[in-house]
Protein backbone atom coordinates (compact mmCIF):
# COMPACT_ATOMS: atom_id res chain seq x y z
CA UNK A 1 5.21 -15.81 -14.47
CA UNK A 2 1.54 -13.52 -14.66
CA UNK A 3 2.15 -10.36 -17.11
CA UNK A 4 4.64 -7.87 -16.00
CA UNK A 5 3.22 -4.98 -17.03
CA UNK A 6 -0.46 -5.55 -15.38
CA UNK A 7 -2.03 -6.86 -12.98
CA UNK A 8 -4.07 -10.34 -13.04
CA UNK A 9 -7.83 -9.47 -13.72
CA UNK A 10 -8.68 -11.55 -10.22
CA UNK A 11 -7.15 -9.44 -8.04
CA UNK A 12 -9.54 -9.66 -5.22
CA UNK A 13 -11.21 -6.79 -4.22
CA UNK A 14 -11.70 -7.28 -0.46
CA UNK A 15 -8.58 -9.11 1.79
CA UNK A 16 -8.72 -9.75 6.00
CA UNK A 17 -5.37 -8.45 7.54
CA UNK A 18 -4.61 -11.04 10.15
CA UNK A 19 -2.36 -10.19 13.21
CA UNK A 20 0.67 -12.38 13.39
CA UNK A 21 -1.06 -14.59 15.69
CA UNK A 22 -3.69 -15.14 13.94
CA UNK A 23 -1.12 -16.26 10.99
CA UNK A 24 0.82 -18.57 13.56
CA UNK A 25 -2.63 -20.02 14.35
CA UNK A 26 -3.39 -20.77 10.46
CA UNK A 27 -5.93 -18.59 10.06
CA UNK A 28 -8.67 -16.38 11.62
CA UNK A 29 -11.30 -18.19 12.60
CA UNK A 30 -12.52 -18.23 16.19
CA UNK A 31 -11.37 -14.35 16.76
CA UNK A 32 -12.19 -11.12 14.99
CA UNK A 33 -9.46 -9.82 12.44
CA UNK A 34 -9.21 -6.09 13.26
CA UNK A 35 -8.19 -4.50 9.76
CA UNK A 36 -9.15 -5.22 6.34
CA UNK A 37 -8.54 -3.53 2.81
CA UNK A 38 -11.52 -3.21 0.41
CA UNK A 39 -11.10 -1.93 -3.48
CA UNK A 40 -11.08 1.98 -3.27
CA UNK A 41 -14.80 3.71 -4.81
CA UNK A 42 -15.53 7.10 -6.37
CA UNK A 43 -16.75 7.80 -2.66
CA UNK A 44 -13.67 7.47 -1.47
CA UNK A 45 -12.10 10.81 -2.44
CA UNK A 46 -12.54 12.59 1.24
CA UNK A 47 -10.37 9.52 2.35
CA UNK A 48 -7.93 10.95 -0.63
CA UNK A 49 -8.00 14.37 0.52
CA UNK A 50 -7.53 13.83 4.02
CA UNK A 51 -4.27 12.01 3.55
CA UNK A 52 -2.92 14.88 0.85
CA UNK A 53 -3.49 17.33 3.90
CA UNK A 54 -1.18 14.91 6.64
CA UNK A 55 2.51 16.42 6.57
CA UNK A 56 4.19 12.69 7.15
CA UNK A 57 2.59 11.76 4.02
CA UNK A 58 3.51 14.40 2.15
CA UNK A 59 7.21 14.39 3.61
CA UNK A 60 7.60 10.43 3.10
CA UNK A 61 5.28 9.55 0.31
CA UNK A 62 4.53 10.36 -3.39
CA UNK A 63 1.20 11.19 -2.55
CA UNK A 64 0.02 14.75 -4.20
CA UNK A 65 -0.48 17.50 -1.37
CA UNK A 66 -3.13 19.21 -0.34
CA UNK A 67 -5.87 18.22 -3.06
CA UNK A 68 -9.17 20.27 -3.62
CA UNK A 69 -11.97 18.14 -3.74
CA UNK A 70 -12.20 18.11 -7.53
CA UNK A 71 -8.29 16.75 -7.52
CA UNK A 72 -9.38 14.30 -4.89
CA UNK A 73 -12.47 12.83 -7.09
CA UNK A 74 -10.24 12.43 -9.68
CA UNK A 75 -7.91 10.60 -8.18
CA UNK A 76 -10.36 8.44 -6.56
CA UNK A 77 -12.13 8.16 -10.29
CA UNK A 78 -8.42 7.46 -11.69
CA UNK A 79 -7.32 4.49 -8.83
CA UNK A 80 -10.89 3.11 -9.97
CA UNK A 81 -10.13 3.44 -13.60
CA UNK A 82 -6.50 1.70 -13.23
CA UNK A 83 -7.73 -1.01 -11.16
CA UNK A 84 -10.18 -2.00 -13.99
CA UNK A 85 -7.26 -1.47 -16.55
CA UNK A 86 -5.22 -3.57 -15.07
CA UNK A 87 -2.82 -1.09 -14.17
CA UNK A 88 -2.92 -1.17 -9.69
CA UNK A 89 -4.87 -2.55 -7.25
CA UNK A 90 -5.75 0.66 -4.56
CA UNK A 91 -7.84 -0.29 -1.62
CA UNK A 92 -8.91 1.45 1.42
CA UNK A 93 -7.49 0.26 4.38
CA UNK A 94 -10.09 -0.33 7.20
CA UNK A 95 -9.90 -0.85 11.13
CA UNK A 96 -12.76 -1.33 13.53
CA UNK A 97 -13.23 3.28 13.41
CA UNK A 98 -13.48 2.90 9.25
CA UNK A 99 -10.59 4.04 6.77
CA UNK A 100 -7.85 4.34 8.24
CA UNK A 101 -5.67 5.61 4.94
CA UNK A 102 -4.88 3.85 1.69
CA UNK A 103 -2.63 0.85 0.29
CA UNK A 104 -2.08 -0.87 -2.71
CA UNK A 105 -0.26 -2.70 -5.19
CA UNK A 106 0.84 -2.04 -8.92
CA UNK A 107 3.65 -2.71 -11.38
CA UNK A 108 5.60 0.02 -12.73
CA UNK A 109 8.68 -1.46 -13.37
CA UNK A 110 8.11 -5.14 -14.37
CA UNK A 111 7.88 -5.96 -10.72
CA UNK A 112 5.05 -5.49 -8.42
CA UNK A 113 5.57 -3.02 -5.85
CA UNK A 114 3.46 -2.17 -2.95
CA UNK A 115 2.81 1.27 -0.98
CA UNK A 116 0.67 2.52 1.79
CA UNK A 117 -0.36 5.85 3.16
CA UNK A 118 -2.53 5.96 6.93
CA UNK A 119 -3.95 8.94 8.88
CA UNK A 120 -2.06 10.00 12.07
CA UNK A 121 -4.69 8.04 14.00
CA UNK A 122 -4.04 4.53 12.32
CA UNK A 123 -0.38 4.38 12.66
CA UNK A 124 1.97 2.36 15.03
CA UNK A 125 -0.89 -0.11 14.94
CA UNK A 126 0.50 -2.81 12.47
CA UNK A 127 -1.90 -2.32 9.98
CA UNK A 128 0.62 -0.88 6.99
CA UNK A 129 2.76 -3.87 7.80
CA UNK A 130 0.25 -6.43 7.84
CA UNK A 131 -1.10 -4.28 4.34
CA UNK A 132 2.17 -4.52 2.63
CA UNK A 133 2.37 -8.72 3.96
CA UNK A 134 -1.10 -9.18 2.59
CA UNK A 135 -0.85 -8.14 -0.91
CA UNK A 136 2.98 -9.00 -1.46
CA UNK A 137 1.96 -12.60 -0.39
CA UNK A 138 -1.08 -12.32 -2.88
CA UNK A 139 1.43 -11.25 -5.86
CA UNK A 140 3.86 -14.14 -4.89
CA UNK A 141 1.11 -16.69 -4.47
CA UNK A 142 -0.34 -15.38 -8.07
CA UNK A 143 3.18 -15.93 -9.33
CA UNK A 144 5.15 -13.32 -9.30
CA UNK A 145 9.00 -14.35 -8.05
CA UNK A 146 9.36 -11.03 -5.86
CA UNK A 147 7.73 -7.99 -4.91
CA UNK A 148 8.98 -4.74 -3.96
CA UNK A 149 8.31 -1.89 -1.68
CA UNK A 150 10.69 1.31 -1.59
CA UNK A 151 11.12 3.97 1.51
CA UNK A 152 12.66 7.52 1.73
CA UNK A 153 16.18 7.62 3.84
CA UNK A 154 15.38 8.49 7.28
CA UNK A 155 11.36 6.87 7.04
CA UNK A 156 12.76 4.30 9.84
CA UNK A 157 8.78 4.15 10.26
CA UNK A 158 8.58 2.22 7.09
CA UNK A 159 11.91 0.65 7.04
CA UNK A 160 9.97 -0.85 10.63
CA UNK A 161 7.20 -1.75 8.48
CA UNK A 162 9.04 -3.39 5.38
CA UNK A 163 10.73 -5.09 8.05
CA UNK A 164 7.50 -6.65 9.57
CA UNK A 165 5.73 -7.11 6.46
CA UNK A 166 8.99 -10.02 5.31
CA UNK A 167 11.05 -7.47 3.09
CA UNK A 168 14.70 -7.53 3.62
CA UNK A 169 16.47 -4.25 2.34
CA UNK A 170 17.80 -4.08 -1.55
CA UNK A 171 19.58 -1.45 -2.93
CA UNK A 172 19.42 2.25 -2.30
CA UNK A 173 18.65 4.77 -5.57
CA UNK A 174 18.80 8.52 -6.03
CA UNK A 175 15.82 9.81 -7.05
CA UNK A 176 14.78 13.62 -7.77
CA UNK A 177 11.03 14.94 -6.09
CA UNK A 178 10.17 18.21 -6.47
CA UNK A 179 13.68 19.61 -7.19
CA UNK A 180 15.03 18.01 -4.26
CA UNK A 181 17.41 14.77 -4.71
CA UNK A 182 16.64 12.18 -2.10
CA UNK A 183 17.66 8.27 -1.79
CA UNK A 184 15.27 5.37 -1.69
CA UNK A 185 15.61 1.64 -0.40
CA UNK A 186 14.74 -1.21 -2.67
CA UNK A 187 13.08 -3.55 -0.20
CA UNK A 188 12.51 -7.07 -1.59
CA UNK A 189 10.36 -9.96 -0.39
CA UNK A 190 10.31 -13.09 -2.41
């Protein structure tokens, strides 16, 4: 099994996001794949900021809120930084109008986990689902024996898109974010 406390050094830094057709069909040649993720940049920190400022991330995700545009540079500097660490693997996520919001993969716990955040615009398209399928099938395929993703109760959105993406639901945890106590789902795809 790879390390569990970091990722592999090859984690590729650009990855298609096929439709489920184009999976069924073994691949995507012969039609255009309409998403991709490519590793997140120092430039990317408007792409940062934007999503802080969305009130469905903020309500369903860990993401800070509302960053100034220093905050945002640094985290864009910092998911940089802990890609080349080792420590996650951020990427922008891309459709055929640009970035379309973030995703990305990292291991916190001894097990990889992945997590997404899109812009109002992006969503109800597939492309967190086929985001979370595409880099929990590159952890398995680099060795891993499961990967996780976890959801707030009452985010049916992405208990839809764990769904989609091959995760079957684990166990629920209570977990305490900004004062507030709140349960999470375990999902688990191996």
């Amino acid at each position: 099994m790879p390390d569990a406390t970091a990722l592999p050094s090859d984690v590729p830094s650009v990855f298609l996001l096929p439709t489920a057709d184009q999976r069924a069909a073994g691949g995507t040649h012969g039609s255009a794949v309409r998403g991709a993720l490519r590793a997140m940049t120092h430039d990317d920190w408007t792409l940062e900021q934007d999503l802080s400022r969305d009130a469905a991330v903020q309500r369903w995700t860990f993401y800070p809120a509302d960053l100034s545009a220093d905050d945002a540079r640094t985290r864009a500097a910092l998911a940089v930084d802990r890609r080349r660490t080792g420590a996650s693997a951020r990427f922008v996520v891309l459709d055929d109008d640009g970035p379309a919001g973030t995703a990305g993969i990292a291991i916190p716990r001894g097990v990889p986990e992945v997590f997404y955040a899109l812009l109002p615009r992006a969503r109800g398209r597939g492309l967190a689902s086929r985001a979370a399928r595409t880099l929990s099938s590159w952890a398995l395929r680099a060795g891993y024996p499961e990967v996780h993703l976890f959801t707030l109760e009452g985010n049916t959105a992405s208990e839809a898109v764990a769904e989609r993406a091959g995760f079957t639901r684990g166990e629920t945890a209570t977990v305490v974010r900004d004062g507030i106590k709140e349960t999470t789902t375990c999902w688990v795809r191996r």
